[in-house]
Each structure stands twice: as structure tokens, then as C-alpha cells.
C-alpha atoms as a PDB file:
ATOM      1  CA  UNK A   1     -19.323  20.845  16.204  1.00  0.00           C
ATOM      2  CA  UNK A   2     -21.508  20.811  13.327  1.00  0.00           C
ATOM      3  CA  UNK A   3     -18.753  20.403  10.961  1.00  0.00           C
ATOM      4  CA  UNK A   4     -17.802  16.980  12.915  1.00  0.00           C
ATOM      5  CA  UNK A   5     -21.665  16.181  13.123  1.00  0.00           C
ATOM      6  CA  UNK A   6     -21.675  16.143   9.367  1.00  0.00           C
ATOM      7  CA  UNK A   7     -18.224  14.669   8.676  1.00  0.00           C
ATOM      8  CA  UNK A   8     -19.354  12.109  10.752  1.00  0.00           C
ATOM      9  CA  UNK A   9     -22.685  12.031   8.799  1.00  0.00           C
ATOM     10  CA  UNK A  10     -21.026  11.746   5.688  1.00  0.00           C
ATOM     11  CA  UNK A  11     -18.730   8.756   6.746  1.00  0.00           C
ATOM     12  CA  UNK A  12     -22.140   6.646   7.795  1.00  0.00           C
ATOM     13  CA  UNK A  13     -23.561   7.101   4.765  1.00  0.00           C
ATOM     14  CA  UNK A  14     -20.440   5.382   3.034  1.00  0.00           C
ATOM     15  CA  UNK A  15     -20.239   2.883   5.162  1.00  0.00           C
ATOM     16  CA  UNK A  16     -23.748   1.824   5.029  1.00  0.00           C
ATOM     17  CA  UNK A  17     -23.417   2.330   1.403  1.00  0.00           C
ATOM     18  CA  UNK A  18     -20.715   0.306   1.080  1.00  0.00           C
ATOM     19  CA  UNK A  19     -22.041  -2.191   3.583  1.00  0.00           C
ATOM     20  CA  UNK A  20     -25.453  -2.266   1.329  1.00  0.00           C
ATOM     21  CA  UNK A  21     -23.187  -3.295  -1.807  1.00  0.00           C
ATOM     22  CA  UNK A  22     -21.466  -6.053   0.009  1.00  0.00           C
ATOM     23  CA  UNK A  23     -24.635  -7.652   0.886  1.00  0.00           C
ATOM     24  CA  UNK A  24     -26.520  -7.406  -2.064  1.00  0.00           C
ATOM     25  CA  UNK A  25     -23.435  -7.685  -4.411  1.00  0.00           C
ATOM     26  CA  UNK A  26     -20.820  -9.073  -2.485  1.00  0.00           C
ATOM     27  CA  UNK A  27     -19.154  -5.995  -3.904  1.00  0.00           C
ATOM     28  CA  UNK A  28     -16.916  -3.790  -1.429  1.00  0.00           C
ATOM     29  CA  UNK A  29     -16.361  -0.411  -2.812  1.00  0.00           C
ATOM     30  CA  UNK A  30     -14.073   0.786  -0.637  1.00  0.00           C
ATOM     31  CA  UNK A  31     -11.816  -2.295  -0.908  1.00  0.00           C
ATOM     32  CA  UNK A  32     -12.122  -1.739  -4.716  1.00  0.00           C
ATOM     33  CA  UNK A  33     -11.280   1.718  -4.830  1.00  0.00           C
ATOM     34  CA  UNK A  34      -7.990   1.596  -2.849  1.00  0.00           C
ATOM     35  CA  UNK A  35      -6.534  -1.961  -3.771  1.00  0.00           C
ATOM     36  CA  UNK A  36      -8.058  -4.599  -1.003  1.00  0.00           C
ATOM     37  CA  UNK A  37      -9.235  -4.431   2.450  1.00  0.00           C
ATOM     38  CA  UNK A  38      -5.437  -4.635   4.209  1.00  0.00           C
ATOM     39  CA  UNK A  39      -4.564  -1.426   2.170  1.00  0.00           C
ATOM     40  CA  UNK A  40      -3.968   0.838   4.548  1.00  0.00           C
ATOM     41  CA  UNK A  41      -6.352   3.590   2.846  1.00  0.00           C
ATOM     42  CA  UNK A  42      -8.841   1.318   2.738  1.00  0.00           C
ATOM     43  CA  UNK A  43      -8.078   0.394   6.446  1.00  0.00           C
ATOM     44  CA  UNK A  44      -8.662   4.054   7.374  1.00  0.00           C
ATOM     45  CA  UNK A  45     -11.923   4.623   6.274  1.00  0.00           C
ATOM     46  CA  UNK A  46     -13.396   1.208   7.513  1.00  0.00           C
ATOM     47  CA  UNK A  47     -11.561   2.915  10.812  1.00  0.00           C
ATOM     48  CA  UNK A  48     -12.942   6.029  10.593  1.00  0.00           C
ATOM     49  CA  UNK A  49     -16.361   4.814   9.664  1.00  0.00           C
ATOM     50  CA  UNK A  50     -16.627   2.950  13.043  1.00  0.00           C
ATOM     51  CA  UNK A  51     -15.321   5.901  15.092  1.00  0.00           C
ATOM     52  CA  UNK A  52     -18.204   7.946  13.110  1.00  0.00           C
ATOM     53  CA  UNK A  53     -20.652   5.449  14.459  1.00  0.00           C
ATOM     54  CA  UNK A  54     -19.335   5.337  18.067  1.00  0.00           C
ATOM     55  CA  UNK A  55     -19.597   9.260  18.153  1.00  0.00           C
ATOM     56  CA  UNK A  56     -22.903   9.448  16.566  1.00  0.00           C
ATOM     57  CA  UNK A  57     -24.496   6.862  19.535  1.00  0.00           C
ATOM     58  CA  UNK A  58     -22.476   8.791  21.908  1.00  0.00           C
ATOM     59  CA  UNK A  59     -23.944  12.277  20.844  1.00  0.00           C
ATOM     60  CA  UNK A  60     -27.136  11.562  19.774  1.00  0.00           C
ATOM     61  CA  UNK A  61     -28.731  13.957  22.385  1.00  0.00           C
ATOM     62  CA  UNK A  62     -26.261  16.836  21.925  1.00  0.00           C
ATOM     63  CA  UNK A  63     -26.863  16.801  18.305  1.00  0.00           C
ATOM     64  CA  UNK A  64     -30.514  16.845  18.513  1.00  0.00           C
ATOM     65  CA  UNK A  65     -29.562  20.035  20.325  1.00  0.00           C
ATOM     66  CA  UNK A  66     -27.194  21.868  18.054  1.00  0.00           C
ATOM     67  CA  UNK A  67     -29.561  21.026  15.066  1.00  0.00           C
ATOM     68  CA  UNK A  68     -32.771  22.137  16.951  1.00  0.00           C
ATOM     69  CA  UNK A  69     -34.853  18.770  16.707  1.00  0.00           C
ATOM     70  CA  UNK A  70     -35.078  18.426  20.764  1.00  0.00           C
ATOM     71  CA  UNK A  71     -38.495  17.885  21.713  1.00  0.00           C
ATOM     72  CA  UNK A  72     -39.652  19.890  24.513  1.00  0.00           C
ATOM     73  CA  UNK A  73     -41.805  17.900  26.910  1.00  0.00           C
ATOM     74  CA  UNK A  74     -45.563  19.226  27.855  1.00  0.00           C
END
């Protein structure tokens, strides 16, 4: 699960990345590197960036578990 945990990591990072250059550039990076935002590459990773986001809400307690940063209550 760690392996998704960081894939999923990884594909948050872009997005917000990506999302960062849009707002202060009006620059989309992944629409420039794969030819527009209907391209269907490009269409993919918007896709799988949102699915990365959905799991991350989803698991944030299970991760804080596999990685060891649970807090144990006193």
C-alpha cells in the first residue's frame, strides 16, 4: 500500500503544481506537454490526479498508520 500511498503522493504534487502555474501564469503544463486539455493523455492525468485526491481524503487515517505518524491519545 505504500507504493499506491506514494503514487498517489506523487500525482498531487503535479496537480497542485500544475494547478499553481495556471493561476499564477495561466500556464497549464500538462495541457502543454501532451497537445491540449481534450488529448486524451492529458485527459488521463487530470483523471488520475482527482482519483489520487479522492483516495488520499478517503485514507487519510490508514496512512497515518502505515507511515507511523498516528498519535496515540493520553
Amino acid at each position: 500500500m505504500k507504493k499506491l500511498d506514494i503514487l498517489a503522493a506523487v500525482l498531487l504534487i503535479v496537480g497542485g503544481l500544475n494547478w499553481g502555474l495556471v493561476g499564477l501564469f495561466q500556464f497549464d503544463l500538462v495541457a502543454g506537454l501532451f497537445g491540449g486539455h481534450s488529448n486524451l493523455i492529458a485527459r488521463i492525468i487530470y483523471s488520475l490526479v482527482g482519483l489520487s485526491a479522492f483516495y488520499q481524503a478517503a485514507q487519510v487515517k490508514g496512512i497515518q498508520r502505515r507511515w507511523g505518524f498516528a498519535r496515540s491519545r493520553a
